[in-house]
N, C-alpha and C. Protein backbone atom coordinates (compact mmCIF):
# COMPACT_ATOMS: atom_id res chain seq x y z
N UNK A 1 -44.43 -85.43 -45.08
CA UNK A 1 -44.32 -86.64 -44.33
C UNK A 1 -43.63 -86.35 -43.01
N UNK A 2 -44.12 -86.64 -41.52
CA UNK A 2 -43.68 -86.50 -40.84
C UNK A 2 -43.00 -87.65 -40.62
N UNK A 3 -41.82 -87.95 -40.14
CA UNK A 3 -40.64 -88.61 -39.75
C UNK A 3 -41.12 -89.72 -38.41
N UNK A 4 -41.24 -90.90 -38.63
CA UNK A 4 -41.84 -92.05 -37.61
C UNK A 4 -40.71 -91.90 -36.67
N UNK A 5 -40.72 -91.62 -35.10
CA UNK A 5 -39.45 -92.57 -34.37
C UNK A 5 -39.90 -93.85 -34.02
N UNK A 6 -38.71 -94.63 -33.68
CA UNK A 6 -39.03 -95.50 -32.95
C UNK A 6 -39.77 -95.70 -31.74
N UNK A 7 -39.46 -94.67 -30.94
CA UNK A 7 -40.56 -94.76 -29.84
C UNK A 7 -41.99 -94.22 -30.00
N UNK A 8 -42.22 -93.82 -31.27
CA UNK A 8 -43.85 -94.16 -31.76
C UNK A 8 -44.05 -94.83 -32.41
N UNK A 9 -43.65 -95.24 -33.14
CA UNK A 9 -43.43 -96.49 -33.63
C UNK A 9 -44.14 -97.80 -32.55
N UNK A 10 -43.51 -97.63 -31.60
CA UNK A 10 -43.75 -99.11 -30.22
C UNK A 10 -44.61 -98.76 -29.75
N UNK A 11 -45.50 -97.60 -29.79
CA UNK A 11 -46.86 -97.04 -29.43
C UNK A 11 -47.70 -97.87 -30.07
N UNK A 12 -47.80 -97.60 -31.20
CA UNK A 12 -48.54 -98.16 -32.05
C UNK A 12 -49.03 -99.64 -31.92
N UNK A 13 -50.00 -99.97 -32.48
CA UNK A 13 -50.98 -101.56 -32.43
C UNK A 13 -50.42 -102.51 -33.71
N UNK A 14 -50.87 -103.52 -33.97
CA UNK A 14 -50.62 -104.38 -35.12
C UNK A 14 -51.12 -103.53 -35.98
N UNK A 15 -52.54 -103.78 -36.57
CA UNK A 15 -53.40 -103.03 -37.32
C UNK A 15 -52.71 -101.81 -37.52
N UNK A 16 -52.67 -100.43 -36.27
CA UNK A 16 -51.95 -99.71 -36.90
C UNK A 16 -50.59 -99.67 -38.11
N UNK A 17 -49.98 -100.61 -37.69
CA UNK A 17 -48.38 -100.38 -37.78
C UNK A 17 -48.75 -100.83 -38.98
N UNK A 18 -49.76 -101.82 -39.49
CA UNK A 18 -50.05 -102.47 -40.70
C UNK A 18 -50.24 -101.20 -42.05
N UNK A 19 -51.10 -100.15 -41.16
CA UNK A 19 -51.76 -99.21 -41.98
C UNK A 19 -50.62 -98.03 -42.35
N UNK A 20 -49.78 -98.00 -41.76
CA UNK A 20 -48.16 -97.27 -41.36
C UNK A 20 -47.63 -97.14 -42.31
N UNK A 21 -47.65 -98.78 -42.55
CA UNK A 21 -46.83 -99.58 -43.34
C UNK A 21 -46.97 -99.39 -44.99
N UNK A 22 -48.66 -99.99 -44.72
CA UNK A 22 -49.21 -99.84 -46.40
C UNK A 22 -49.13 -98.22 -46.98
N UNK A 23 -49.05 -97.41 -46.24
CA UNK A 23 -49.46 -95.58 -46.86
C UNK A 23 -48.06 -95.25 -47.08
N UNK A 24 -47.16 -95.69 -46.44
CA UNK A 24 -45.74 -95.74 -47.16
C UNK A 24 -44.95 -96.33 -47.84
N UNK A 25 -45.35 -97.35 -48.15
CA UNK A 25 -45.29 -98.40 -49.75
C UNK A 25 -46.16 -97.65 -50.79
N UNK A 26 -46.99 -97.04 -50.56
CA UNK A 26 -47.64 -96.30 -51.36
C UNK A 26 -47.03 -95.34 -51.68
N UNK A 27 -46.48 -94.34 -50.88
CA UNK A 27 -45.68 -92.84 -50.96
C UNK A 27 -44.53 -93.40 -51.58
N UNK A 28 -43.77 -94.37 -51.90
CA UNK A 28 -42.79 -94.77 -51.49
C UNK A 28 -42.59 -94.99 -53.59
N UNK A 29 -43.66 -95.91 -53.78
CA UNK A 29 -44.04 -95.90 -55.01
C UNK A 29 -44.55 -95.05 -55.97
N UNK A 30 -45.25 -94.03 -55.48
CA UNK A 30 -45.27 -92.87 -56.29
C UNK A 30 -44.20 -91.41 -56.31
N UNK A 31 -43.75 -92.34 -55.68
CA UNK A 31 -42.08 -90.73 -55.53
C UNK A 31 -41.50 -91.80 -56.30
N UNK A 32 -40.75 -93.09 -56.50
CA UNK A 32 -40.46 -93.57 -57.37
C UNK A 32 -40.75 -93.67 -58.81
N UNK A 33 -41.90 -93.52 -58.84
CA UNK A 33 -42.60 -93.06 -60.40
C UNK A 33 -42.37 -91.83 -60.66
N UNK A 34 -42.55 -90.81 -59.81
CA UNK A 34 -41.48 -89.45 -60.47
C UNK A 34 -40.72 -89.32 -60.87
N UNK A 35 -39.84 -89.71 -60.10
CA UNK A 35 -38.43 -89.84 -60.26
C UNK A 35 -38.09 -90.82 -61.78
N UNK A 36 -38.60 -91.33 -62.00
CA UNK A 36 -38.29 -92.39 -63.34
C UNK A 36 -38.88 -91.84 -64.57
N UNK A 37 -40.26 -90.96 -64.50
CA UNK A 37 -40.54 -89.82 -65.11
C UNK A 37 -39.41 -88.49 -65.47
N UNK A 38 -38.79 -88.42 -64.40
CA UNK A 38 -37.86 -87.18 -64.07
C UNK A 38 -38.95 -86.43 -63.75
N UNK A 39 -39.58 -86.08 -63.17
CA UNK A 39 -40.62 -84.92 -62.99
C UNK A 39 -40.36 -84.77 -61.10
N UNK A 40 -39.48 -85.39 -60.49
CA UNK A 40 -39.13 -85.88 -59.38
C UNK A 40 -37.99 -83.94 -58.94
N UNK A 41 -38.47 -83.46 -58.19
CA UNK A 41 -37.80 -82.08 -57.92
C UNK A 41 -36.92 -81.86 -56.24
N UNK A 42 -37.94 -81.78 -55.08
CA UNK A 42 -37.91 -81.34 -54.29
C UNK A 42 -37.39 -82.47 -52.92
N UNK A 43 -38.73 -83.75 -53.86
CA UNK A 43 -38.76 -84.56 -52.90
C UNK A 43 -37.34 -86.00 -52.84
N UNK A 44 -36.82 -85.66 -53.74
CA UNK A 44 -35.53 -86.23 -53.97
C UNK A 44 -35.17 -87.00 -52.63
N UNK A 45 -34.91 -86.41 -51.62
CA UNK A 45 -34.41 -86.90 -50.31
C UNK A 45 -35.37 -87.91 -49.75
N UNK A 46 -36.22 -87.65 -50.29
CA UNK A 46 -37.64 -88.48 -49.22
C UNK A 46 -37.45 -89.67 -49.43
N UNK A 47 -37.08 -90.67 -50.79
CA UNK A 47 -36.73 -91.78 -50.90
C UNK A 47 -36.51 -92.65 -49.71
N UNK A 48 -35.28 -92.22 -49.17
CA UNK A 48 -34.37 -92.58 -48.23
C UNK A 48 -34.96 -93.09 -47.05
N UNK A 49 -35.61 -91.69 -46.80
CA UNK A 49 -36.72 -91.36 -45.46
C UNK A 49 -37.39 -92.50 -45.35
N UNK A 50 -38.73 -92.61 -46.44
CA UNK A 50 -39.70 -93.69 -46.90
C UNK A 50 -38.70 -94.92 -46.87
N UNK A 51 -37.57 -94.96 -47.62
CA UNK A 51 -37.24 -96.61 -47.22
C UNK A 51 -37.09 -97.02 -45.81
N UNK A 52 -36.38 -95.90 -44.82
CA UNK A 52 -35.96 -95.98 -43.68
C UNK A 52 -37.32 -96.33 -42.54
N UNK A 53 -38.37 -95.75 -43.11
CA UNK A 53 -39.55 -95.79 -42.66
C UNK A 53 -39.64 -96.72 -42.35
N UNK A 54 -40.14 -97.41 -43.52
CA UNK A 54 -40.78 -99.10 -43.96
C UNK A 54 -39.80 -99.99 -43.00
N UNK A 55 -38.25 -99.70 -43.34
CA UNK A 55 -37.84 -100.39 -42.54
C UNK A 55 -37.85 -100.60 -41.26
N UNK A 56 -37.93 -99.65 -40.21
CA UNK A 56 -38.79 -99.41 -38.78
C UNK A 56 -39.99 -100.02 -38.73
N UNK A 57 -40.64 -99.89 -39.48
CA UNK A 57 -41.99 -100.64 -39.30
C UNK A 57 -41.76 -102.22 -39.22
N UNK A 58 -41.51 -102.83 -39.99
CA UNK A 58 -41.10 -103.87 -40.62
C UNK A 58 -40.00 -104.70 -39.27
N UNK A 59 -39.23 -103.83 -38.54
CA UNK A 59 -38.25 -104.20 -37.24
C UNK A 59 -39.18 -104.71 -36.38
N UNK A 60 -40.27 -103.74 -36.26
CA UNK A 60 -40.97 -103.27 -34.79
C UNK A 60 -42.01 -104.56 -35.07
N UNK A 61 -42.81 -104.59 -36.33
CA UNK A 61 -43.15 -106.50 -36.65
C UNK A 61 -43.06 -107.41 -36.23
N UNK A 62 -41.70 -107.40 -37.13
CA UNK A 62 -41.11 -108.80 -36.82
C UNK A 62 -40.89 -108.66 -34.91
N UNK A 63 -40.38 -107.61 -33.95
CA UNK A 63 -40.35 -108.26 -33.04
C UNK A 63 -41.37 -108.48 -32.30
N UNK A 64 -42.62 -108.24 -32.49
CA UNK A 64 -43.69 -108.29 -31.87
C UNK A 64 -43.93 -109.73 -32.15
N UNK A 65 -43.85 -110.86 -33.44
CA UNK A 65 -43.47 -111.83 -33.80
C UNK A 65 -42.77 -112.64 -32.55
N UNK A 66 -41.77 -112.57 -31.97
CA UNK A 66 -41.11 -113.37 -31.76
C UNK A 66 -41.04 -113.46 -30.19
N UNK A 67 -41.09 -114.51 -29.30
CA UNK A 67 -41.85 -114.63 -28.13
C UNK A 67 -40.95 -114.23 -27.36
């Protein structure tokens, strides 16, 4: 997983940021299912990452939202 900044992040379109969004709710959920498996090794840290992600996405949204 490469690491979103914010200033690509603000590059990005609706649609994109939408599609951003959904492939890391996805990643996000199957590293969580490892991990609850225990079969979870390497990617331990990524959690964090992926939440931090979503959450950037989710900022950059909402302010596009608001006039």
């Amino acid at each position: 997983m490469a690491r979103l900044k914010m200033k690509s992040i603000r590059e990005l379109n609706k649609q994109d940021l939408k599609e951003k969004l959904e492939q890391s709710r996805v990643e996000l959920a199957k590293i969580r299912t490892e991990e609850a498996k225990g079969t979870l090794r390497k990617e331990s840290g990524k959690i964090r990452a992926y939440r931090k992600e979503i959450a950037r996405i989710l900022t950059r949204i909402n302010e596009t939202k608001t006039p």
